[in-house]
Each structure stands twice: as structure tokens, then as C-alpha cells.
Protein backbone atom coordinates (compact mmCIF):
# COMPACT_ATOMS: atom_id res chain seq x y z
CA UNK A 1 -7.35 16.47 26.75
CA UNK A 2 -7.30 19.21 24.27
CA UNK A 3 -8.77 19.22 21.05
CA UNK A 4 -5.33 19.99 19.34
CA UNK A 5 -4.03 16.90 21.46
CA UNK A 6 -7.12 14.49 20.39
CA UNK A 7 -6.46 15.56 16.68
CA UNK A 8 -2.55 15.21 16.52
CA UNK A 9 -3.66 11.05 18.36
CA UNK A 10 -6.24 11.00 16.27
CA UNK A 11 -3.97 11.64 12.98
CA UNK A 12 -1.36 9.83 14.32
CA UNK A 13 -3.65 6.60 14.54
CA UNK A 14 -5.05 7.07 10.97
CA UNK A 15 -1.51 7.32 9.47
CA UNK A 16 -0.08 4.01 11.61
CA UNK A 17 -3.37 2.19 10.37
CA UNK A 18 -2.88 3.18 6.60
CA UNK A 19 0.63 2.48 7.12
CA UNK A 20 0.42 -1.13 8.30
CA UNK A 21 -2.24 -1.35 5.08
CA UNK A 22 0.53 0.11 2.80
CA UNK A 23 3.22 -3.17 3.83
CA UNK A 24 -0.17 -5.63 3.03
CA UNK A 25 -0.64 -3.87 0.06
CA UNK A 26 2.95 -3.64 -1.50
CA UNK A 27 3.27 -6.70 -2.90
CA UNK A 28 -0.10 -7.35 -3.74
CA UNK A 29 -0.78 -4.70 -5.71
CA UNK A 30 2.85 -2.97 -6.85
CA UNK A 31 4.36 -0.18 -6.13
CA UNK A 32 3.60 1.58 -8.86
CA UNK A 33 0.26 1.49 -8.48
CA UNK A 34 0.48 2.24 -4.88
CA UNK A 35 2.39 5.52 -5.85
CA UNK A 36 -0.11 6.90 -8.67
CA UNK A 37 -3.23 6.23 -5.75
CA UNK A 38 -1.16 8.13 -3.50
CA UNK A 39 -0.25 10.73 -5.84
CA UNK A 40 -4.05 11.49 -6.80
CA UNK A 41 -5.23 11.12 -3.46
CA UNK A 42 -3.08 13.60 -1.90
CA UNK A 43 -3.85 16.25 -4.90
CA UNK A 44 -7.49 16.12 -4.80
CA UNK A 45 -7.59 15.97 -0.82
CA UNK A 46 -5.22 18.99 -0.33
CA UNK A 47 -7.35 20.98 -3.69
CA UNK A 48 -10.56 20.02 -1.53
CA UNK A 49 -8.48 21.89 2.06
CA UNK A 50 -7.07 24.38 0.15
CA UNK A 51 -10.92 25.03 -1.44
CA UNK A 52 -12.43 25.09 1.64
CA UNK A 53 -9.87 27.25 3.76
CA UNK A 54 -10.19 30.32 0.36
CA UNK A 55 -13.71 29.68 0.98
CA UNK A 56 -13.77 30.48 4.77
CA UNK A 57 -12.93 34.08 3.94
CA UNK A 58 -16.05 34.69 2.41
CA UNK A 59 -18.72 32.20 4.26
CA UNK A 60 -19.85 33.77 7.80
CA UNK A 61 -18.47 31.97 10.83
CA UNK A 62 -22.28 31.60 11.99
CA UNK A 63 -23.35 30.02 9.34
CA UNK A 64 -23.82 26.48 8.65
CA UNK A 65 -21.55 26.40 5.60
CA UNK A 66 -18.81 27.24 8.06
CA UNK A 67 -19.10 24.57 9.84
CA UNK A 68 -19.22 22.37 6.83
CA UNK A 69 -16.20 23.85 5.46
CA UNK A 70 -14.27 23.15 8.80
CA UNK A 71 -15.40 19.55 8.67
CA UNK A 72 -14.59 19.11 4.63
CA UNK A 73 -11.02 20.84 6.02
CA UNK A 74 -10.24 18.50 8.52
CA UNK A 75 -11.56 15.44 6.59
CA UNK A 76 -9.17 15.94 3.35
CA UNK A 77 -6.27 16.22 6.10
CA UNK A 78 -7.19 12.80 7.38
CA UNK A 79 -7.91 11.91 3.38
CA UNK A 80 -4.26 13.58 2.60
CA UNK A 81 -2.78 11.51 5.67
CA UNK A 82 -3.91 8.51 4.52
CA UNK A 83 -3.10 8.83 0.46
CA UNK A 84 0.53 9.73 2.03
CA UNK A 85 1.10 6.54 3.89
CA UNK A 86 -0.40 4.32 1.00
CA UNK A 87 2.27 5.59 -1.43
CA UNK A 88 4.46 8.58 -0.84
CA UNK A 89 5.33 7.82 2.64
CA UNK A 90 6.77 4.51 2.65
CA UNK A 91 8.05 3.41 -1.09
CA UNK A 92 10.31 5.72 -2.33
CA UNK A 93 12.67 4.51 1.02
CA UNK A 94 11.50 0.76 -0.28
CA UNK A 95 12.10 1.50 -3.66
CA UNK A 96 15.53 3.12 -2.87
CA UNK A 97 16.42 0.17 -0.97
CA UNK A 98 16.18 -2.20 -3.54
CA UNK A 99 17.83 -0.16 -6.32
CA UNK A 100 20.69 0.52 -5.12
CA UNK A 101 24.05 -0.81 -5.18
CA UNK A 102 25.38 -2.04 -1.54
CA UNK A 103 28.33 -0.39 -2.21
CA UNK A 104 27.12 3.17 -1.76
CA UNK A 105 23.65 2.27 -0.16
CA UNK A 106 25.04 4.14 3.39
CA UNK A 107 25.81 7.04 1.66
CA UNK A 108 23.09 7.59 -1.06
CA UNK A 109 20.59 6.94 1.98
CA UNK A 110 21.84 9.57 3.67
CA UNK A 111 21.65 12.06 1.27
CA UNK A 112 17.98 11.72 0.44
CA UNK A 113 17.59 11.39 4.40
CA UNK A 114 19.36 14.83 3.69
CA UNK A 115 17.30 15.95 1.29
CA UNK A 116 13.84 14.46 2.74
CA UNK A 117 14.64 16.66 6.06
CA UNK A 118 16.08 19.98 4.08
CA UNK A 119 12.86 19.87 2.04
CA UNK A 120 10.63 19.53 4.82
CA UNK A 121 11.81 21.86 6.28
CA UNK A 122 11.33 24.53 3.49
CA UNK A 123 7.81 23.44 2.74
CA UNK A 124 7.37 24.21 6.63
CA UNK A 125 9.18 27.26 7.18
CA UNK A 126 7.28 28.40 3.89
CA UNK A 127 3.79 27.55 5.36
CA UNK A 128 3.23 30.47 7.30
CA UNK A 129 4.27 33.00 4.22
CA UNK A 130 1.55 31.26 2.04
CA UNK A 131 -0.92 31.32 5.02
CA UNK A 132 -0.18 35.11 5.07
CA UNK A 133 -0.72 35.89 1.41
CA UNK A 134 -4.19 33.83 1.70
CA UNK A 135 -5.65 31.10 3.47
CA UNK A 136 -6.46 29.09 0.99
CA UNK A 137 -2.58 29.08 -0.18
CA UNK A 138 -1.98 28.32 -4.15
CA UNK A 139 -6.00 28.27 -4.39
CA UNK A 140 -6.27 31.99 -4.42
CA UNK A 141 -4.50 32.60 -7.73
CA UNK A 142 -7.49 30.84 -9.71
């Protein structure tokens, strides 16, 4: 097994784990909550990858920082991965369940289906262009 395919198993595992957490926690603890956790966790884990990646430029890759910084990396991915499922991942399609009107529930589902794809796809074709200008992406321009 590849270390690509251990990590893609090994993210997949952490996200169905902090999913399953994320329908415990729901009603116990609100969704609004939920959402705010999930907001600041996914900020401050992607500022801590997008840190380390501008700081990979500059740090030798024999050194022991680089190492650390690969580690730091790949731990606010898992850290970003889980703050996702808690919040962002699941309760927007919960909360858009339960707001709106049967009526046009088919159709307004769709279109942010629509607009959950289109957008996804953007951010990912426009990965690649932002790993181009720098590797630490928005980072670079403080």
C-alpha cells in the first residue's frame, strides 16, 4: 500500500469518525454552536498548513524543522478534516432541510447541490494557480 493510499484511508476514517460525532452532537449541543467550532477550527488549522507549506521554502529539506513542518502540515489537514465534519460538512444540508418549505424543497436542494458542486469545483481547479504563485497560497501576501 502506498503512502498516498494509507493517507486518503487514513483521512477518510478520521472524517467518518468526526462525522458520526457531528449526528451525537447536533442536538446536544446546537447547531449553531457546532457551526462557529467548525468555522474556527478550519481557519486556524488551514493558517497553521498554509504557515508551514510558506515556511518550507525557506527551511532546508535536511533539516529537522522540515520534517516538523511536514508533520504540523499533515496534522492541520486531519485538524481541518475534522472541524469540517463537526460543522460545515453536515448542517447547512440539515439546516436546509428543516427550513424549507416542502413545496419547493426538490428544487431549492438542487440548486445548492448545484452550487455546492460548481463551487468545489472552482476552489479545485483554482488550487493549482495558487500553488504556483506560492506554496503557502494566501499566506505569502503577509
Amino acid at each position: 500500500i502506498s503512502s498516498s493510499d494509507a493517507a486518503t484511508f487514513g483521512v477518510g476514517a478520521v472524517q467518518v469518525l468526526a462525522t458520526t460525532l457531528t449526528l451525537w452532537l447536533a442536538d446536544k449541543s446546537g447547531r449553531r454552536l457546532l457551526l462557529i467550532v467548525s468555522s474556527s477550527g478550519m481557519t486556524l488549522s488551514l493558517l497553521v498548513v498554509s504557515i508551514a507549506f510558506y515556511l518550507k521554502d525557506y527551511v532546508s529539506p535536511d533539516s529537522s524543522l522540515y520534517g516538523i513542518l511536514s508533520l504540523l502540515s499533515m496534522g492541520g489537514v486531519v485538524v481541518m478534516v475534522i472541524a469540517f465534519s463537526l460543522g460545515l460538512g453536515a448542517m447547512p444540508w440539515i439546516i436546509m432541510s428543516e427550513i424549507l418549505p416542502i413545496n419547493i424543497k426538490g428544487l431549492a436542494g438542487s440548486f445548492a447541490t448545484l452550487a455546492n458542486w460548481f463551487f468545489s469545483w472552482l476552489v479545485t481547479l483554482t488550487a493549482n494557480l495558487l500553488l504556483d504563485w506560492s506554496s503557502g497560497g494566501l499566506c505569502a501576501l503577509s
